[in-house]
Protein backbone atom coordinates (compact mmCIF):
# COMPACT_ATOMS: atom_id res chain seq x y z
CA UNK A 1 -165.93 -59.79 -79.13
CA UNK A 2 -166.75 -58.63 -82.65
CA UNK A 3 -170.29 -56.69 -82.64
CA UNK A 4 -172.15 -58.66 -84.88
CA UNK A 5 -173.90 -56.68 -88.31
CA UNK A 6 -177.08 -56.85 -90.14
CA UNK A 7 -176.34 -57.40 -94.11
CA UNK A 8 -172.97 -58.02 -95.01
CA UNK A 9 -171.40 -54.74 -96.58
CA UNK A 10 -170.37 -55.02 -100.26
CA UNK A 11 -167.97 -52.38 -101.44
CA UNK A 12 -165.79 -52.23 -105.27
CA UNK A 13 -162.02 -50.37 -104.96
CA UNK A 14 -159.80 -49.25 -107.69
CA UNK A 15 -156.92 -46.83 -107.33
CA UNK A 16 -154.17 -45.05 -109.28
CA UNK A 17 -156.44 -44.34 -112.67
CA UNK A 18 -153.65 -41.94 -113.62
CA UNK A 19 -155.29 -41.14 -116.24
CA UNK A 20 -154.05 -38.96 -119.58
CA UNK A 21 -156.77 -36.68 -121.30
CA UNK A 22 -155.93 -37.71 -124.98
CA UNK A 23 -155.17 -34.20 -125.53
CA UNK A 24 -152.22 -34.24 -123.86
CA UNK A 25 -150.63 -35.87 -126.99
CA UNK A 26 -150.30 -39.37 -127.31
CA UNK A 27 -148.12 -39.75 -130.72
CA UNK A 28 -144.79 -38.32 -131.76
CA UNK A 29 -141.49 -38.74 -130.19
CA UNK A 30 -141.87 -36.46 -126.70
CA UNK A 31 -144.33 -39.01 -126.30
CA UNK A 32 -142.86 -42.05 -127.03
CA UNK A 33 -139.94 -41.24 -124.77
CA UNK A 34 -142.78 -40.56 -122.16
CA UNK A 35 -144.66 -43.24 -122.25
CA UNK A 36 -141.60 -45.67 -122.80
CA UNK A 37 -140.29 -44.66 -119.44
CA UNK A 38 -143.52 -45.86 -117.21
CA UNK A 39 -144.52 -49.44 -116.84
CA UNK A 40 -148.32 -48.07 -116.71
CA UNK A 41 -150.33 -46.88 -119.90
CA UNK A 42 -150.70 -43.37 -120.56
CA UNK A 43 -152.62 -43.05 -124.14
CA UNK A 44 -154.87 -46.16 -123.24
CA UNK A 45 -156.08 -44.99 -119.62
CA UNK A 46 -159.23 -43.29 -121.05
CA UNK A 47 -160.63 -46.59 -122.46
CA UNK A 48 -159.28 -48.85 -120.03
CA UNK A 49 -161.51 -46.40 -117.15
CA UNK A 50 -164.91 -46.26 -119.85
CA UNK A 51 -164.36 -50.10 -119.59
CA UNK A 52 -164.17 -50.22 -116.00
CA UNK A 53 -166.87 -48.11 -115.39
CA UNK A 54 -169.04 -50.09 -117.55
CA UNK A 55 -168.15 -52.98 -115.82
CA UNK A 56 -168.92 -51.78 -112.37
CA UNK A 57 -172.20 -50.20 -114.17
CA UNK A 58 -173.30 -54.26 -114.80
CA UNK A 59 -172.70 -54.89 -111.12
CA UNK A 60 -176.55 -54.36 -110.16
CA UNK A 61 -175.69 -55.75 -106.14
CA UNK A 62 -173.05 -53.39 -105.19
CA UNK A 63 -173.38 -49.64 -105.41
CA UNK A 64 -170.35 -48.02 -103.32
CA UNK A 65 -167.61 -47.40 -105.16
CA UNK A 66 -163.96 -46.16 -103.25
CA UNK A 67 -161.31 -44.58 -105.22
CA UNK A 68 -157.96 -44.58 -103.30
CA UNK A 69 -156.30 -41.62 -105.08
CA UNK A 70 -153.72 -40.53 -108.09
CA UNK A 71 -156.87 -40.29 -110.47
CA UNK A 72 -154.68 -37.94 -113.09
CA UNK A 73 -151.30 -39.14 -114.29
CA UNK A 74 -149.70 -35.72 -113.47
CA UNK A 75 -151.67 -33.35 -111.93
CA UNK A 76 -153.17 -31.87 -115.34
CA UNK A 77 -156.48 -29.66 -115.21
CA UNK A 78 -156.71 -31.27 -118.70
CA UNK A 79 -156.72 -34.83 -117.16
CA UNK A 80 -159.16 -34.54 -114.43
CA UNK A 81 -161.87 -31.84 -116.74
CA UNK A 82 -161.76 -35.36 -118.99
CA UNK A 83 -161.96 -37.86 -115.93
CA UNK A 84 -165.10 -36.22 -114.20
CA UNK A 85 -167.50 -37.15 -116.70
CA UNK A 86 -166.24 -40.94 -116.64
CA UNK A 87 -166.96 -41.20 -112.73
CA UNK A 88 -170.17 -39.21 -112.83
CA UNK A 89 -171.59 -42.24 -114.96
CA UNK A 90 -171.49 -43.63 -112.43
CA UNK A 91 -173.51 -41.66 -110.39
CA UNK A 92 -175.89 -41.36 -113.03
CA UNK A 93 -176.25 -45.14 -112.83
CA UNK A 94 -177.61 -45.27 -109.02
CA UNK A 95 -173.52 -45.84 -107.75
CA UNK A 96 -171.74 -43.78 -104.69
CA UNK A 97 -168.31 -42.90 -105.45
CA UNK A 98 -165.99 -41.81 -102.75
CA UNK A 99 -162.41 -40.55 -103.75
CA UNK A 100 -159.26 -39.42 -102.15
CA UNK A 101 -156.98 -37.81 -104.28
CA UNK A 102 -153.40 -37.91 -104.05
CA UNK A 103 -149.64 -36.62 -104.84
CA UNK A 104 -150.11 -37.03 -108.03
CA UNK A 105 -152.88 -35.05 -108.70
CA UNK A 106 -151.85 -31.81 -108.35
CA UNK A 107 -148.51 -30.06 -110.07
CA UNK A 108 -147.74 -27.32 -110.93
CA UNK A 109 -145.84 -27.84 -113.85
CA UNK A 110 -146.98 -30.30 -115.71
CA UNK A 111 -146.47 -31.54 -119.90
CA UNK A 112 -148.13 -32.34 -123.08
CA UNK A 113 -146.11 -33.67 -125.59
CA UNK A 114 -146.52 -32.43 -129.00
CA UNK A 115 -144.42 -34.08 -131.40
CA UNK A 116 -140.71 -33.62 -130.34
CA UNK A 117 -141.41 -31.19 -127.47
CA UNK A 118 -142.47 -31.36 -123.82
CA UNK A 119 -144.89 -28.43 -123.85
CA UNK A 120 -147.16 -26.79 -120.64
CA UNK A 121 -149.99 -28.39 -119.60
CA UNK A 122 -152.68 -26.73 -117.75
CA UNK A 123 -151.69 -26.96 -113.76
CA UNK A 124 -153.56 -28.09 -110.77
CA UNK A 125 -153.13 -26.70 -107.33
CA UNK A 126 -153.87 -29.24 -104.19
CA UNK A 127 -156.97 -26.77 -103.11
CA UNK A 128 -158.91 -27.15 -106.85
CA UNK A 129 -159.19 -31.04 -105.89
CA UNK A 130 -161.93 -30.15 -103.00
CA UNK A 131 -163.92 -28.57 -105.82
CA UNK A 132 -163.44 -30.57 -108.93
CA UNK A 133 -164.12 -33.47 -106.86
CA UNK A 134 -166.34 -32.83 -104.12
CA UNK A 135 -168.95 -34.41 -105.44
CA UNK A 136 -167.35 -37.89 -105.04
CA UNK A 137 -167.48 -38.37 -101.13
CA UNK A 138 -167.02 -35.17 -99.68
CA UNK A 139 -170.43 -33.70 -100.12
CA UNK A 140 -171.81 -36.95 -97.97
CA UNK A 141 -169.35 -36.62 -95.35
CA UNK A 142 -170.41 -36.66 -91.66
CA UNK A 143 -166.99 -34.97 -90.30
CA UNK A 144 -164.10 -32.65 -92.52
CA UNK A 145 -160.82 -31.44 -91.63
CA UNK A 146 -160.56 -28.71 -93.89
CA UNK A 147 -156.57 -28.42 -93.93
CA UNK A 148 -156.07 -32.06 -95.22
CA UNK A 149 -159.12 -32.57 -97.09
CA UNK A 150 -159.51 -36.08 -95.03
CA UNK A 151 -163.13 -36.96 -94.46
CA UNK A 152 -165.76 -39.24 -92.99
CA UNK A 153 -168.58 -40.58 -94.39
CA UNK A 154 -171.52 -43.59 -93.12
CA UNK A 155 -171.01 -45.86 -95.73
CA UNK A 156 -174.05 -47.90 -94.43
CA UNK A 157 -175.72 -48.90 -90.94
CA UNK A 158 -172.85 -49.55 -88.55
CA UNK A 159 -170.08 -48.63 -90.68
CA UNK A 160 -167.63 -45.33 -91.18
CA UNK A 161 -165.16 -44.62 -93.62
CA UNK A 162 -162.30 -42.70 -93.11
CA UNK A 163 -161.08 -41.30 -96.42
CA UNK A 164 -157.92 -39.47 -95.38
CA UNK A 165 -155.72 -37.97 -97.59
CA UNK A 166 -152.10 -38.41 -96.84
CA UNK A 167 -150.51 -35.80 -99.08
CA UNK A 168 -147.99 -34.50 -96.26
CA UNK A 169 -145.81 -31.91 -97.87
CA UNK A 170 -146.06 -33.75 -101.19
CA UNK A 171 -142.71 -34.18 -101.70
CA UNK A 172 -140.13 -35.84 -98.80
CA UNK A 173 -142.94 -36.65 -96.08
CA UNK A 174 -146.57 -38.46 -97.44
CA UNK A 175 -148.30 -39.06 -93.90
CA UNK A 176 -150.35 -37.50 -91.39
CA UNK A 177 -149.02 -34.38 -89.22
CA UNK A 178 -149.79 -34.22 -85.09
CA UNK A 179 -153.15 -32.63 -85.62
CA UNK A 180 -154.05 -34.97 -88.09
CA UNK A 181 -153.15 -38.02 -86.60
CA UNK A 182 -155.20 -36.81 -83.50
CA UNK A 183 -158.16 -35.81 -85.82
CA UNK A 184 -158.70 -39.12 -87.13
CA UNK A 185 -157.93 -40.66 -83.53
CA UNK A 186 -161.16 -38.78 -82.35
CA UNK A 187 -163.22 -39.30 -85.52
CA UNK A 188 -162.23 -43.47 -84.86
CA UNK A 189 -163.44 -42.53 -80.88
CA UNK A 190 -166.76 -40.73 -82.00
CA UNK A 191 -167.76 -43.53 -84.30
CA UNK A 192 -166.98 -46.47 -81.32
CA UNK A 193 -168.93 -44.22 -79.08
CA UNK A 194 -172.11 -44.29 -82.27
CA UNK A 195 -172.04 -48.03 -81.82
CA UNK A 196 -169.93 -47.54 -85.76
CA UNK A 197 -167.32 -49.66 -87.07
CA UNK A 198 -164.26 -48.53 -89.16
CA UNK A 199 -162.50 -48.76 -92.09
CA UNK A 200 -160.07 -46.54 -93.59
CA UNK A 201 -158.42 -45.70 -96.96
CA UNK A 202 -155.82 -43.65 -97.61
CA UNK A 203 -153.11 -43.63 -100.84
CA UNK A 204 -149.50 -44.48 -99.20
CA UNK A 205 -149.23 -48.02 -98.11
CA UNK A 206 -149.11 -48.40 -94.08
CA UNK A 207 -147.71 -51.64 -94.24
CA UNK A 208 -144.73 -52.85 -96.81
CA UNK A 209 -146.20 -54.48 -99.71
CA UNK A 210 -142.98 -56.24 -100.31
CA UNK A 211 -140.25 -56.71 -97.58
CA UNK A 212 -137.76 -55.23 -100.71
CA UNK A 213 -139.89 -51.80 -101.02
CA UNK A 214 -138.82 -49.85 -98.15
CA UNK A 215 -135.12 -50.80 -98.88
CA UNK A 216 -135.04 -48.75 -102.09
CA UNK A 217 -138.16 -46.81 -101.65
CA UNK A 218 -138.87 -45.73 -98.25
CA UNK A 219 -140.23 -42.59 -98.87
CA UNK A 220 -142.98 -44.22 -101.25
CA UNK A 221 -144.28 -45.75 -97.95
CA UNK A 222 -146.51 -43.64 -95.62
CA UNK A 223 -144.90 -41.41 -93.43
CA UNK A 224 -143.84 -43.12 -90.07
CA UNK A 225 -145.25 -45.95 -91.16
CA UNK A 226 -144.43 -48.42 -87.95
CA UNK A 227 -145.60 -46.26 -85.77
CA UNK A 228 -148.89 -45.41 -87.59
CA UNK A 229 -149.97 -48.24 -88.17
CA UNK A 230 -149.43 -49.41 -84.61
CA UNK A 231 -151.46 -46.32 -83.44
CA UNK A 232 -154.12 -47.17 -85.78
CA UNK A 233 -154.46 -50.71 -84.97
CA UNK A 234 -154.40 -49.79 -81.11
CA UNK A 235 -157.35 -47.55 -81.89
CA UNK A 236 -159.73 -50.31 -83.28
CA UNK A 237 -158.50 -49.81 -87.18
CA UNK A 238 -158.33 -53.02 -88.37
CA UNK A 239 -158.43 -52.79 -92.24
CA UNK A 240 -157.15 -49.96 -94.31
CA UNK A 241 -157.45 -49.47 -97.91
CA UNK A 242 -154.30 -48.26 -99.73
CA UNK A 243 -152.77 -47.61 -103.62
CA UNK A 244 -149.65 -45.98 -104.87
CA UNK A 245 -146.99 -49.25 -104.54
CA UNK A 246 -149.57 -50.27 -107.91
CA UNK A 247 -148.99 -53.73 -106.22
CA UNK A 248 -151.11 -56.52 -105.38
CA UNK A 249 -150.64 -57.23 -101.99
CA UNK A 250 -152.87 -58.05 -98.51
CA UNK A 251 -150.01 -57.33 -95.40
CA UNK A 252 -150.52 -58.05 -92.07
CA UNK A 253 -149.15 -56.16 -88.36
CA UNK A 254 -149.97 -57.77 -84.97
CA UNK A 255 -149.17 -55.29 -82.54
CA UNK A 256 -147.84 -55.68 -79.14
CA UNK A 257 -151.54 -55.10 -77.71
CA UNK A 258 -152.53 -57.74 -79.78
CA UNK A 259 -154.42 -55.76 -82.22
CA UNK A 260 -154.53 -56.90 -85.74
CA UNK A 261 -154.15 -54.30 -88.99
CA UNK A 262 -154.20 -55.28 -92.84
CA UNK A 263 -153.25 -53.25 -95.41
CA UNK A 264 -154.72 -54.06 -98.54
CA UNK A 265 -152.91 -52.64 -101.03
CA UNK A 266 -154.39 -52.42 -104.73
CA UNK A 267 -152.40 -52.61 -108.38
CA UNK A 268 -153.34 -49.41 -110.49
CA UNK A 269 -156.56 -49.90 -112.52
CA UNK A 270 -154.04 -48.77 -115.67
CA UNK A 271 -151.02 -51.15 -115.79
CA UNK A 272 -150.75 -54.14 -115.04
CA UNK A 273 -152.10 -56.05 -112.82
CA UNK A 274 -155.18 -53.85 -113.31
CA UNK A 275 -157.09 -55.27 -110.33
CA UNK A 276 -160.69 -53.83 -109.08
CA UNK A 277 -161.43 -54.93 -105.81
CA UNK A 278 -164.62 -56.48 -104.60
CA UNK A 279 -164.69 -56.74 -100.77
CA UNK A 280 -167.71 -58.62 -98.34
CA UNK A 281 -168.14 -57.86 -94.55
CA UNK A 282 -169.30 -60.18 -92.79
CA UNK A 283 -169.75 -60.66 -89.21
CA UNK A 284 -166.45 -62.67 -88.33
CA UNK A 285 -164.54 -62.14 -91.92
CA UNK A 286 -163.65 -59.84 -94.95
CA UNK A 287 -163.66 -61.37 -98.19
CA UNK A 288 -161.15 -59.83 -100.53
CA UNK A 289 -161.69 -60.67 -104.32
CA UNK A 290 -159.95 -59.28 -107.63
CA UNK A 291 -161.51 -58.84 -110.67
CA UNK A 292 -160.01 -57.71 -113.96
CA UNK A 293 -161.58 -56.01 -116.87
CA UNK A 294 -161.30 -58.49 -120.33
CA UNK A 295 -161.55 -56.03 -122.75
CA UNK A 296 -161.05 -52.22 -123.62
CA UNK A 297 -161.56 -50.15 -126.62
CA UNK A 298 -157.86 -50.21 -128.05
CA UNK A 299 -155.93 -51.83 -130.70
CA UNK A 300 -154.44 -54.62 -128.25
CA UNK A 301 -152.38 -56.07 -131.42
CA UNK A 302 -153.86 -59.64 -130.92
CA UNK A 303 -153.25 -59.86 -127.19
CA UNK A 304 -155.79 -60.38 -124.15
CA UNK A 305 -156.38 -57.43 -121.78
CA UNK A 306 -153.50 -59.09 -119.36
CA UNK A 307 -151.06 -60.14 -122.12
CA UNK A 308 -151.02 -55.95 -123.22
CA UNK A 309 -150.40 -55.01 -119.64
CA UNK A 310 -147.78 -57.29 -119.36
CA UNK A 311 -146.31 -56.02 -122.61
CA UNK A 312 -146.09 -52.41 -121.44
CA UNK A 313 -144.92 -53.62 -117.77
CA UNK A 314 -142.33 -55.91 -119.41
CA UNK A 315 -141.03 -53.31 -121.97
CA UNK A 316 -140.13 -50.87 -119.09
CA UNK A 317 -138.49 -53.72 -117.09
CA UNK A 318 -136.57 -54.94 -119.55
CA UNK A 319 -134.86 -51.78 -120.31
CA UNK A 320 -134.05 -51.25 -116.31
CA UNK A 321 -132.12 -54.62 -116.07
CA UNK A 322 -130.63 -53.72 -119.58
CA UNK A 323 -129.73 -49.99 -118.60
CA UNK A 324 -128.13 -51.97 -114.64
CA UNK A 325 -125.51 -53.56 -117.05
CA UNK A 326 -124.75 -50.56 -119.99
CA UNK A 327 -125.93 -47.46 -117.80
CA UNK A 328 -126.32 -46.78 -114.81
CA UNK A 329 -127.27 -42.94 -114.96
CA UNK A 330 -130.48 -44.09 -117.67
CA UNK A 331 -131.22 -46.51 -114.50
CA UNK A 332 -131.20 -43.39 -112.30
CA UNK A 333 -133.58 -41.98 -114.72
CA UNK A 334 -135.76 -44.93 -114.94
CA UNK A 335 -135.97 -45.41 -111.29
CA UNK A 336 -139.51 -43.48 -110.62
CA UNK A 337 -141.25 -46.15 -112.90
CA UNK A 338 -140.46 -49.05 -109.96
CA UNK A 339 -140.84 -46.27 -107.22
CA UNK A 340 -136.75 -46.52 -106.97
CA UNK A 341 -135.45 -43.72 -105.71
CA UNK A 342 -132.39 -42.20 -107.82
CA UNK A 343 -129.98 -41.19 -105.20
CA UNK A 344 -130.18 -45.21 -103.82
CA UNK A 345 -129.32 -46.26 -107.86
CA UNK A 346 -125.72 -44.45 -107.91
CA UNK A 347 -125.20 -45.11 -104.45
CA UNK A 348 -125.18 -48.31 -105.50
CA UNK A 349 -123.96 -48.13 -109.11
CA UNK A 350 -120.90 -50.83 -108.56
CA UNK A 351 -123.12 -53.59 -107.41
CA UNK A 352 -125.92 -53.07 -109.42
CA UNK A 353 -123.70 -52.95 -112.75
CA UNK A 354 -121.84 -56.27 -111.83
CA UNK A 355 -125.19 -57.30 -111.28
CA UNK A 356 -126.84 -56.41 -114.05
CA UNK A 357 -124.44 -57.58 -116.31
CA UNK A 358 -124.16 -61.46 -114.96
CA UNK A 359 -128.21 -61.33 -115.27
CA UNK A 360 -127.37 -60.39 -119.50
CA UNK A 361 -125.55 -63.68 -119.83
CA UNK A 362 -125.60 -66.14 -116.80
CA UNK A 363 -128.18 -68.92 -116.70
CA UNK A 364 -128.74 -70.29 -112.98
CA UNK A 365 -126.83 -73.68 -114.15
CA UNK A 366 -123.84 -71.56 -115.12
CA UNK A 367 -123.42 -69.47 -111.96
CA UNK A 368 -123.59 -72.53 -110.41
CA UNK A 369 -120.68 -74.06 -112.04
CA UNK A 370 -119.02 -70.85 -111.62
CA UNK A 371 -119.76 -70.77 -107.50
CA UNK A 372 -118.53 -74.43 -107.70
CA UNK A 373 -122.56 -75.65 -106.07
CA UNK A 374 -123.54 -77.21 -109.71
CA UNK A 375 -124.51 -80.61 -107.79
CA UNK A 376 -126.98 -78.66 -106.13
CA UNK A 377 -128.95 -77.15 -108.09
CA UNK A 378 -131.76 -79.12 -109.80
CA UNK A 379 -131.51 -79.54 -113.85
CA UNK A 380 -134.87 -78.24 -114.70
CA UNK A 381 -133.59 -74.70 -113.37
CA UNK A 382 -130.52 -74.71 -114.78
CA UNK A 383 -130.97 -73.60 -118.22
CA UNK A 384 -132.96 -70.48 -117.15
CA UNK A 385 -131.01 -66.98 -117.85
CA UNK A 386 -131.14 -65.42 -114.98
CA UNK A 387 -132.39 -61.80 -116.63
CA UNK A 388 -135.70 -63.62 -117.25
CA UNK A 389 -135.83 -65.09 -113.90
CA UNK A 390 -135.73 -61.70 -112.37
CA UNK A 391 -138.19 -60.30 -114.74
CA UNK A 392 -140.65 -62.48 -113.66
CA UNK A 393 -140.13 -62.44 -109.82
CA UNK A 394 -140.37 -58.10 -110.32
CA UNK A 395 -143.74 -59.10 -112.34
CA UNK A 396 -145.07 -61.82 -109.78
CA UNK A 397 -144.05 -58.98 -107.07
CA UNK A 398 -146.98 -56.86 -108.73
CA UNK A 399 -149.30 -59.22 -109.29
CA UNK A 400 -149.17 -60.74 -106.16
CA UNK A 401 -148.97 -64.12 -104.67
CA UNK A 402 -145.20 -65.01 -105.22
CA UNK A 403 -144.94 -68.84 -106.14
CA UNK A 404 -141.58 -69.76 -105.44
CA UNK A 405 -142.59 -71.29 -102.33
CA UNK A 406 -139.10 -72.87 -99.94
CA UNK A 407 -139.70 -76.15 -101.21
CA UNK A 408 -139.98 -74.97 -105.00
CA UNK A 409 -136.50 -75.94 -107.55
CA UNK A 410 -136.47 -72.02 -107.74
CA UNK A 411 -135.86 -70.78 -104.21
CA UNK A 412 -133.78 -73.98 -103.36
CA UNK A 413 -131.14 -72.57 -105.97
CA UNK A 414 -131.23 -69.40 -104.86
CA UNK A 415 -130.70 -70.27 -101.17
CA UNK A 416 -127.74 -72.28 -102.16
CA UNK A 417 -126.41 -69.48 -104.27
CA UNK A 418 -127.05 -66.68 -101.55
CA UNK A 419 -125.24 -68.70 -99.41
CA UNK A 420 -122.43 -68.70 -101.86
CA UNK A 421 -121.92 -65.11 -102.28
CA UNK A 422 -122.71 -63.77 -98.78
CA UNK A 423 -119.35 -64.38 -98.14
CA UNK A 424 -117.57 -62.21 -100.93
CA UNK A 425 -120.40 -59.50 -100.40
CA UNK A 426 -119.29 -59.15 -97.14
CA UNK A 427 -115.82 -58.46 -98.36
CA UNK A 428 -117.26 -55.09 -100.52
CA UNK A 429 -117.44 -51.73 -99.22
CA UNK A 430 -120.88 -50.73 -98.36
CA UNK A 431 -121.86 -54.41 -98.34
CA UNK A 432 -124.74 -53.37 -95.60
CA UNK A 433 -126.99 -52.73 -98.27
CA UNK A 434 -126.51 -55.31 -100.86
CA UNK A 435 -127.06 -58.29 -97.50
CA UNK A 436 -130.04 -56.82 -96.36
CA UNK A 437 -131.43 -57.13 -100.16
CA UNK A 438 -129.98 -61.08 -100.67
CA UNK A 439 -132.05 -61.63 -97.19
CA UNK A 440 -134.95 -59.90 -97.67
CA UNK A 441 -134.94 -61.85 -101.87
CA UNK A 442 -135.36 -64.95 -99.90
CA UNK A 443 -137.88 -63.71 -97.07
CA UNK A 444 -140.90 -61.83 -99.45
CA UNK A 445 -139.65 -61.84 -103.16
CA UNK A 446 -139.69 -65.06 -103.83
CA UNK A 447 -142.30 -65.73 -102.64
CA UNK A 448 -144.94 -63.84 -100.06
CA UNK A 449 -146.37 -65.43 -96.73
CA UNK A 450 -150.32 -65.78 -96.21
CA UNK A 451 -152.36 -64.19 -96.55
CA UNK A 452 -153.00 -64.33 -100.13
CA UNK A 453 -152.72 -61.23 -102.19
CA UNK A 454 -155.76 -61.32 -104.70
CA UNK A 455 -158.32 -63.65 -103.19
CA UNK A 456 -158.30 -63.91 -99.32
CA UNK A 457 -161.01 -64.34 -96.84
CA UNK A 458 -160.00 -62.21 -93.67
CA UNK A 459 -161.14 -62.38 -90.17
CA UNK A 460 -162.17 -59.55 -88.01
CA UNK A 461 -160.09 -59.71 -84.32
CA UNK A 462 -161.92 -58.66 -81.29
CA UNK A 463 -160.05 -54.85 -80.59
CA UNK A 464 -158.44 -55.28 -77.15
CA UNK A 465 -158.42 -51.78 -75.66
């Protein structure tokens, strides 16, 4: 059985702030080519977080506050110095915060850009955070570990939150060591044995936001991700808060116990799909809702708050699917902006420029004629280019909730013209790579299984021991 609660608890999330102390630079051609090559803002990031706290200021029913990590954009002292003020409004205004930080803030080289040059920021090492930040979480927590800078805290009568930082060794592995899987294990015992419930949040995702992200990007996931998240589930951890992906996405793991986990993964607060999360706990259910800011102090040329995140977003993918087709080694550059790793880009380099190039000119209804299936595709799909198909499905990816449904004109054509091609894939060398993508376009891309990825109402599984 689920234990049954007194009030429902009422919790706000928002993750990857990333944010860019203005005096960094943020004009003049070092940062231009800076800012060009991220699909997140970097000069806006201070007003879009004033707005943000302002609008969780106006929330006078919900004062906990969970911040799930990369709260500088590169581990500058100058960033976080100019973030800490922003998040200790909200203490001032009667509101817990409790933060995690993550990979990205700490570095020890980091850049300001100061008209044509890439200059020396101030750095950050990993054991500053505790102090610069320790006043959002960690001075409330009931248990430490000192090495990992994981916590605990009681966010309320019957409930614990694990706020575990999964920093690794920051570079190849982001995850939790022996000891530190076996800390939490026992903090998730001591808290059963106090009659507590648990939730967790940590930055990497433990569950793959998109079947198509641990294909190019398996690093980007937490560190032994299948197996975690099985041991966590097993251990009564049903719902874990995560960032990083800065995708909108709710995933779901049954285990072979017949335990239940859900990642819910959250877009970064400063690109889009700029989500805050406002999550209920009831007795039987989680409700999962996402709000959005609607404006920000910035020169949005005309555009809503979504429209300019989609600008910056669009800009960045645009030149990706441009740079698949003309140049491949600018792709290999761009690659960290869609949490692509470089070394899979020239791997695959001949498939990804024949690729990229049919997306430049082919609409669906003329790959169709050319794969000789023309009679099967439907005519209001045909005239679409195919570069602006795959924009959008990349931009529905992040935003969650994938439309193209099986029984949508969309996916029909691409099923048809998968099936088409499979056969001459197979015929490449190295075709391993480019099948288990066509499969996985079909099975997650297109579009995404329940639950829903924005608004979803979740229900808490008895733990079977």
């Amino acid at each position: 059985m689920v234990p049954a609660m007194g009030e429902p608890l009422k919790f706000h999330l928002i993750t990857d702030l990333h944010h860019y102390a203005a005096s960094l630079g943020t004009t003049g051609s070092a940062y231009e080519r800076r800012s060009h090559s991220d699909q997140k803002c970097l000069a806006e990031t201070g007003a879009i977080i004033d707005a943000t706290v302002d609008w969780l200021l106006e929330d006078q029913e919900i004062d906990i506050i969970l911040v799930a990590g990369d709260v500088s954009c590169d581990g500058e002292k100058e960033s976080h110095l100019d973030l800490i003020p922003k998040l200790r409004r909200l203490k001032e205004g009667g509101k817990r915060v409790i933060l995690i930080t993550a990979t990205h803030d700490y570095n020890d080289n980091p850049i300001r850009c100061i008209g044509d040059e890439r200059l020396p920021a101030t750095p950050t090492t990993r054991g500053e955070l505790v102090d610069l930040y320790r006043e959002f979480g960690l001075d409330e927590a009931v248990a430490v570990n000192q090495e990992t800078h994981s916590y605990v805290v009681q966010l309320a009568p019957g409930w614990r939150l694990l706020a575990l930082n999964d920093d690794g060794d920051g570079r190849e592995f982001c995850g939790y060591y022996e000891d530190h899987l076996h800390w939490i294990l026992d903090q998730v015992k001591q808290a059963h044995e106090a009659g507590d419930e648990v939730l967790a949040m940590t930055h990497h995702p433990i569950l793959p936001p998109s079947p198509i992200y641990p294909l190019f990007s398996r690093r980007d996931m937490l560190g032994d991700f299948e197996k975690t998240s099985t041991i966590l589930a097993d251990a009564g951890v049903q719902f874990i808060f995560t960032g990083h992906t800065h995708m909108q996405n709710i995933a779901v793991k049954t285990t072979e116990k017949g335990n239940t986990i859900y990642d819910i993964n959250t877009s970064s607060l400063v690109g889009f799909a700029s989500a805050i999360r406002t999550v209920t706990v009831c007795d039987d259910r989680m409700d999962v809702r996402s709000d959005h800011i609607d404006h920000f102090d910035w020169d949005l040329h005309g555009m809503t708050v979504d429209e300019y995140f989609k600008s910056v977003f669009d800009r960045l993918l645009n030149d990706i699917f441009d740079s698949m087709a003309f140049d491949i080694p600018r792709l290999s550059r761009l690659a960290g902006g869609f949490s692509m790793e470089a070394e899979t880009i020239m791997k695959l380099r001949i498939p990804l420029t024949l690729a990229g190039r049919a997306l430049q000119k082919l609409t669906i209804g003329r790959l169709a004629r050319l794969l000789c299936i023309s009679k099967d595709i439907s005519p209001e799909v045909k005239p679409i280019l195919l570069k602006d198909l795959f924009v959008e499905i990349v931009r529905n990816i992040y935003s969650g909730d994938e439309p193209y449904t099986p029984d949508t004109p969309v996916y029909q054509a691409f099923k048809r013209i998968m099936g088409r091609i499979k056969p001459l894939v197979k015929r490449m060398k190295n075709s391993e790579s480019m099948l288990n993508i066509m499969d996985v376009i079909l099975d997650g891309v297109l579009y995404d299984a329940p639950p829903a990825d924005n608004n979803a109402v979740l229900p808490r599984m008895p733990w079977k021991k």
